[in-house]
N, C-alpha and C. Protein backbone atom coordinates (compact mmCIF):
# COMPACT_ATOMS: atom_id res chain seq x y z
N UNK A 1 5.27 14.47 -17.57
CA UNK A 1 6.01 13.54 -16.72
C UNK A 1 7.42 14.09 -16.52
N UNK A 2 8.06 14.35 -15.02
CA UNK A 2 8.90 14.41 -15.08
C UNK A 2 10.01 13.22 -15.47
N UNK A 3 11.44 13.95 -14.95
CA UNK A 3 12.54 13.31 -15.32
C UNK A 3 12.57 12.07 -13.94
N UNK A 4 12.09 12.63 -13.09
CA UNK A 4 11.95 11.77 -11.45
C UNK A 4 11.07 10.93 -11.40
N UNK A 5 9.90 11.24 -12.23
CA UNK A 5 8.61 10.39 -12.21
C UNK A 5 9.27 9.47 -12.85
N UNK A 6 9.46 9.68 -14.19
CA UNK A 6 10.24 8.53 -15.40
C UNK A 6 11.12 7.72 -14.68
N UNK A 7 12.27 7.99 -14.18
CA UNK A 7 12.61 7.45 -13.81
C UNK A 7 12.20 6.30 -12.49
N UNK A 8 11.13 6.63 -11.63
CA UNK A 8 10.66 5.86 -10.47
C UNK A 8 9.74 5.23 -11.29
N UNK A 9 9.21 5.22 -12.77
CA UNK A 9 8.13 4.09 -13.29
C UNK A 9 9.50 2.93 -14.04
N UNK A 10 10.19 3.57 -14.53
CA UNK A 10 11.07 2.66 -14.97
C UNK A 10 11.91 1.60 -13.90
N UNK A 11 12.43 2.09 -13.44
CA UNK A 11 12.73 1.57 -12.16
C UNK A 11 11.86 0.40 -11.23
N UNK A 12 10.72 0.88 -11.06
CA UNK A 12 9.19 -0.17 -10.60
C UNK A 12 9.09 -1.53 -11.96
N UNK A 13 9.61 -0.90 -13.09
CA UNK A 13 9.41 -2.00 -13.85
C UNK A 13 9.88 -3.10 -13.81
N UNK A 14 11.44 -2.65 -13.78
CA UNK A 14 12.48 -3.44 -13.64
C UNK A 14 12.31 -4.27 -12.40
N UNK A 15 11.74 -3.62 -10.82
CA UNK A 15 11.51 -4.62 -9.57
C UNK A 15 10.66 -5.46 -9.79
N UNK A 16 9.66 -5.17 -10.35
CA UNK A 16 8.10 -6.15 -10.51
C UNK A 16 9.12 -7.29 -11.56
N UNK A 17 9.35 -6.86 -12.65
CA UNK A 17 9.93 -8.04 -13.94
C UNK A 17 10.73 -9.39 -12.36
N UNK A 18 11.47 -8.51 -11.10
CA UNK A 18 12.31 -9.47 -10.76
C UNK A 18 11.82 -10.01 -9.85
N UNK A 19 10.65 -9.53 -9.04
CA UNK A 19 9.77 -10.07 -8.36
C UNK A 19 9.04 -10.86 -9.00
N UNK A 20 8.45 -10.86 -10.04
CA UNK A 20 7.93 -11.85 -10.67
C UNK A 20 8.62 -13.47 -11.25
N UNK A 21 9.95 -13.14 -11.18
CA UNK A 21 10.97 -14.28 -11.33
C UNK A 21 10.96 -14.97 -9.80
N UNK A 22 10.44 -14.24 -8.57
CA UNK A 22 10.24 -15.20 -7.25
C UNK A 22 9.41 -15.30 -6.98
N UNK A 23 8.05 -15.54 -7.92
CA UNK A 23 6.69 -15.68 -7.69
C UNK A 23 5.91 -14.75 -6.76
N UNK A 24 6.38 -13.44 -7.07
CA UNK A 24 5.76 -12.22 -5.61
C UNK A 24 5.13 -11.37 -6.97
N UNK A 25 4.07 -11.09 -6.71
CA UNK A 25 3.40 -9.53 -7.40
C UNK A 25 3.35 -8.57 -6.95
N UNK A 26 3.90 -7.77 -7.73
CA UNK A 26 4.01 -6.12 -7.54
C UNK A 26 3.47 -5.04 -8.36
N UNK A 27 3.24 -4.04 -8.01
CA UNK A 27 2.23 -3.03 -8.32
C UNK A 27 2.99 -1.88 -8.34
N UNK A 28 2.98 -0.65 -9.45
CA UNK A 28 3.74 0.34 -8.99
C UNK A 28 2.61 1.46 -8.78
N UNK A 29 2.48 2.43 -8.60
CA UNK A 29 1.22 3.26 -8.53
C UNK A 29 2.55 4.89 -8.36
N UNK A 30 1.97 5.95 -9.04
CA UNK A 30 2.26 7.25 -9.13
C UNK A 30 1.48 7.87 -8.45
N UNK A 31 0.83 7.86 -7.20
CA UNK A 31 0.82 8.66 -6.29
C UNK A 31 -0.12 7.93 -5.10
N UNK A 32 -0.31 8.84 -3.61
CA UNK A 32 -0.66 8.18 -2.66
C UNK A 32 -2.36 7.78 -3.00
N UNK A 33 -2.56 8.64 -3.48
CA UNK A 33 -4.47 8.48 -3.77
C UNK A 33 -4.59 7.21 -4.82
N UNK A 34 -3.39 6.68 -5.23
CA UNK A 34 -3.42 5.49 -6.31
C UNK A 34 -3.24 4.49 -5.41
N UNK A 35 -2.22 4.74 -4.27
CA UNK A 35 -1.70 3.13 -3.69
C UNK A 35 -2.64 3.39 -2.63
N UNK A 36 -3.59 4.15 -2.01
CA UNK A 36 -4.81 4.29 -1.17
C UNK A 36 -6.00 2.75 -1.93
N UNK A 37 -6.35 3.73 -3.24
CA UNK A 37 -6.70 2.79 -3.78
C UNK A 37 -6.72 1.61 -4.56
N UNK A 38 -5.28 1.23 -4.40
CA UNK A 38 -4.79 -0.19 -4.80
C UNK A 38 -4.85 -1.10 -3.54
N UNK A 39 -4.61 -0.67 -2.03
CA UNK A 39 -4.14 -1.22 -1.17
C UNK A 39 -6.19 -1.49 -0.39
N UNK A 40 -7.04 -1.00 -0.71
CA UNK A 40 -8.11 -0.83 -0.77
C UNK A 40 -8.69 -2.69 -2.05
N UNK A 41 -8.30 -2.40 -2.35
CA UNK A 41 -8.57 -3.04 -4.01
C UNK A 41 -8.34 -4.65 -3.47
N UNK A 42 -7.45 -4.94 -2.62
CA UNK A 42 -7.26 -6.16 -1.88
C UNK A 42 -7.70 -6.69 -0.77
N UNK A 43 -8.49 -6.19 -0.48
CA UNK A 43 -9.11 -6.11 1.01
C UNK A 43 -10.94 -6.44 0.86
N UNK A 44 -11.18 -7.22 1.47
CA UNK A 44 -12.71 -7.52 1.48
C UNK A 44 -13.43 -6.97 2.68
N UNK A 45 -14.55 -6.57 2.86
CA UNK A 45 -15.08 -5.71 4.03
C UNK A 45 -15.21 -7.04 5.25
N UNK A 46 -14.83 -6.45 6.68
CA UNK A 46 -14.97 -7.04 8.04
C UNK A 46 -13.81 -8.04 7.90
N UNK A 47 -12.86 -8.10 7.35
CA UNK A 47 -11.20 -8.12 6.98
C UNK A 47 -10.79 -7.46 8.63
N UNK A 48 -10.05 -8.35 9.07
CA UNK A 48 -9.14 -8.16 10.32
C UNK A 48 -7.71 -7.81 9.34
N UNK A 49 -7.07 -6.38 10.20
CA UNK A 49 -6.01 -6.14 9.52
C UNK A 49 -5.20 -5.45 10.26
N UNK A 50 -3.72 -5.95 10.31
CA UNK A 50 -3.14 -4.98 11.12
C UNK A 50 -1.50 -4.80 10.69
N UNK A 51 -0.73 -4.24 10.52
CA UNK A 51 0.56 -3.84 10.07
C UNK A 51 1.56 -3.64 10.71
N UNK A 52 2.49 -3.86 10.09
CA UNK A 52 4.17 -4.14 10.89
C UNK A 52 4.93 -3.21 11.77
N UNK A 53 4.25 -1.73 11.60
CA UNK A 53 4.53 -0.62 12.46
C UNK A 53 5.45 0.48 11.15
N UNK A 54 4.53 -0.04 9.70
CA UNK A 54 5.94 0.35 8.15
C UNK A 54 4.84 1.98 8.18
N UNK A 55 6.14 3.13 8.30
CA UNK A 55 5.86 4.19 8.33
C UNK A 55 5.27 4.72 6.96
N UNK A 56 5.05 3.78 5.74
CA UNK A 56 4.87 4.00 4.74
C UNK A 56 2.92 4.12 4.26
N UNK A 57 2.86 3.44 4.93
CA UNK A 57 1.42 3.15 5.42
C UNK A 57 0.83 4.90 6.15
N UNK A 58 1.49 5.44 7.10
CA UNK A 58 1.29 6.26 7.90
C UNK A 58 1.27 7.41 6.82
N UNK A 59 2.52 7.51 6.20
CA UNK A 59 2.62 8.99 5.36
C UNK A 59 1.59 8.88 4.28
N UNK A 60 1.26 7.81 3.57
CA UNK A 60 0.43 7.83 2.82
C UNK A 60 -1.20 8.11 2.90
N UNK A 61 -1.20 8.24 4.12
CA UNK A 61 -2.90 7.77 4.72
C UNK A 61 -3.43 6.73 4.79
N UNK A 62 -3.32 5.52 4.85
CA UNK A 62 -3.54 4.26 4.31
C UNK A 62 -4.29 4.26 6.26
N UNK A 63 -3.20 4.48 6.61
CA UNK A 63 -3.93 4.10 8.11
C UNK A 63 -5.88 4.91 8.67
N UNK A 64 -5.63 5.91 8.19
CA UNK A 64 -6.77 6.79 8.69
C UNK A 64 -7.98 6.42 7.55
N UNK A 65 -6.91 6.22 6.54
CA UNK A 65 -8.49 5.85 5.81
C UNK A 65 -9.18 4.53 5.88
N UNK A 66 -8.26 3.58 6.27
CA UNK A 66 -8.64 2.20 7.09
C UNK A 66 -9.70 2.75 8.23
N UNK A 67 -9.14 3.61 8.58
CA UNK A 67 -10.35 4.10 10.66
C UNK A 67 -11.62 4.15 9.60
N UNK A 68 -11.36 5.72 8.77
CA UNK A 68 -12.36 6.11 8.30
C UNK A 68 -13.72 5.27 7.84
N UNK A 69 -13.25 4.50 6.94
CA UNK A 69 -13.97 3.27 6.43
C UNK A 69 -14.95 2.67 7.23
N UNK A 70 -14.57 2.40 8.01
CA UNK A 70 -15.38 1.56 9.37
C UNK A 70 -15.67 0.77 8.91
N UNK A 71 -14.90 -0.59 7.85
CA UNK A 71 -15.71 -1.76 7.78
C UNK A 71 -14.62 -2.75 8.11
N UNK A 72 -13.71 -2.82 8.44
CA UNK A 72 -12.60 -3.30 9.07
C UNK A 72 -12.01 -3.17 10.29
N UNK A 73 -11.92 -4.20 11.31
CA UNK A 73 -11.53 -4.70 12.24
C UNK A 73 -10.09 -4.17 12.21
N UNK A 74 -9.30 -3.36 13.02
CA UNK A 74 -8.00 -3.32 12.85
C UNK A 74 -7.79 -3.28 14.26
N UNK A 75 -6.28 -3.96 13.59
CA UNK A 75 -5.23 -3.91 15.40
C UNK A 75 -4.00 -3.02 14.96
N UNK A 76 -3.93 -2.29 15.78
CA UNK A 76 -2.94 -1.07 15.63
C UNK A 76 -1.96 -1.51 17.32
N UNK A 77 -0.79 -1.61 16.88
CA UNK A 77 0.42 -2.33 17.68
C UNK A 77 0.51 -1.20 18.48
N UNK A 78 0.21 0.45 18.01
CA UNK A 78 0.67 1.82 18.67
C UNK A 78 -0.35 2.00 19.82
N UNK A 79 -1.47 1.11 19.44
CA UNK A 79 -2.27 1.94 20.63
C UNK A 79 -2.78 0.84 21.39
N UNK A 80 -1.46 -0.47 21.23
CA UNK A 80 -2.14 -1.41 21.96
C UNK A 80 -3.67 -2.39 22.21
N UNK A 81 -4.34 -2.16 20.46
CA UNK A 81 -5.48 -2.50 20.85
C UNK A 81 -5.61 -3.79 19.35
């Protein structure tokens, strides 16, 4: 583990502890193939789903592997559909 990793799990701790003081749950995950399959993990199949235009989604793959899947209905704001 780095010194960067350590620090971004410690850090996630501390947000979740304060998110959890406003009744919100949070999740930290160490890499994209983790929050792929965390963000997966909430979702039930033929689930209509569509997102805020958060580029975070995009870099991660979250979007393509939503296409990929094919069991979800999505509306994508970019392509108008």
């Amino acid at each position: 583990m780095t010194i960067t990793s350590l620090y971004y799990e410690r850090t996630a701790e501390t947000l979740i502890k304060n998110l959890q003081k406003r009744h919100i749950e949070g999740h930290y995950v160490s890499s994209k193939e983790e929050a792929i399959q965390k963000a997966f993990s909430f979702l039930k199949n033929s689930e209509l789903i569509s997102w805020g235009g958060s580029m975070t989604l995009a870099e991660i793959g979250l979007i393509p592997a939503l296409e990929a899947a094919g069991c979800y209905t999505l509306l994508d704001r970019f392509q108008g559909v």
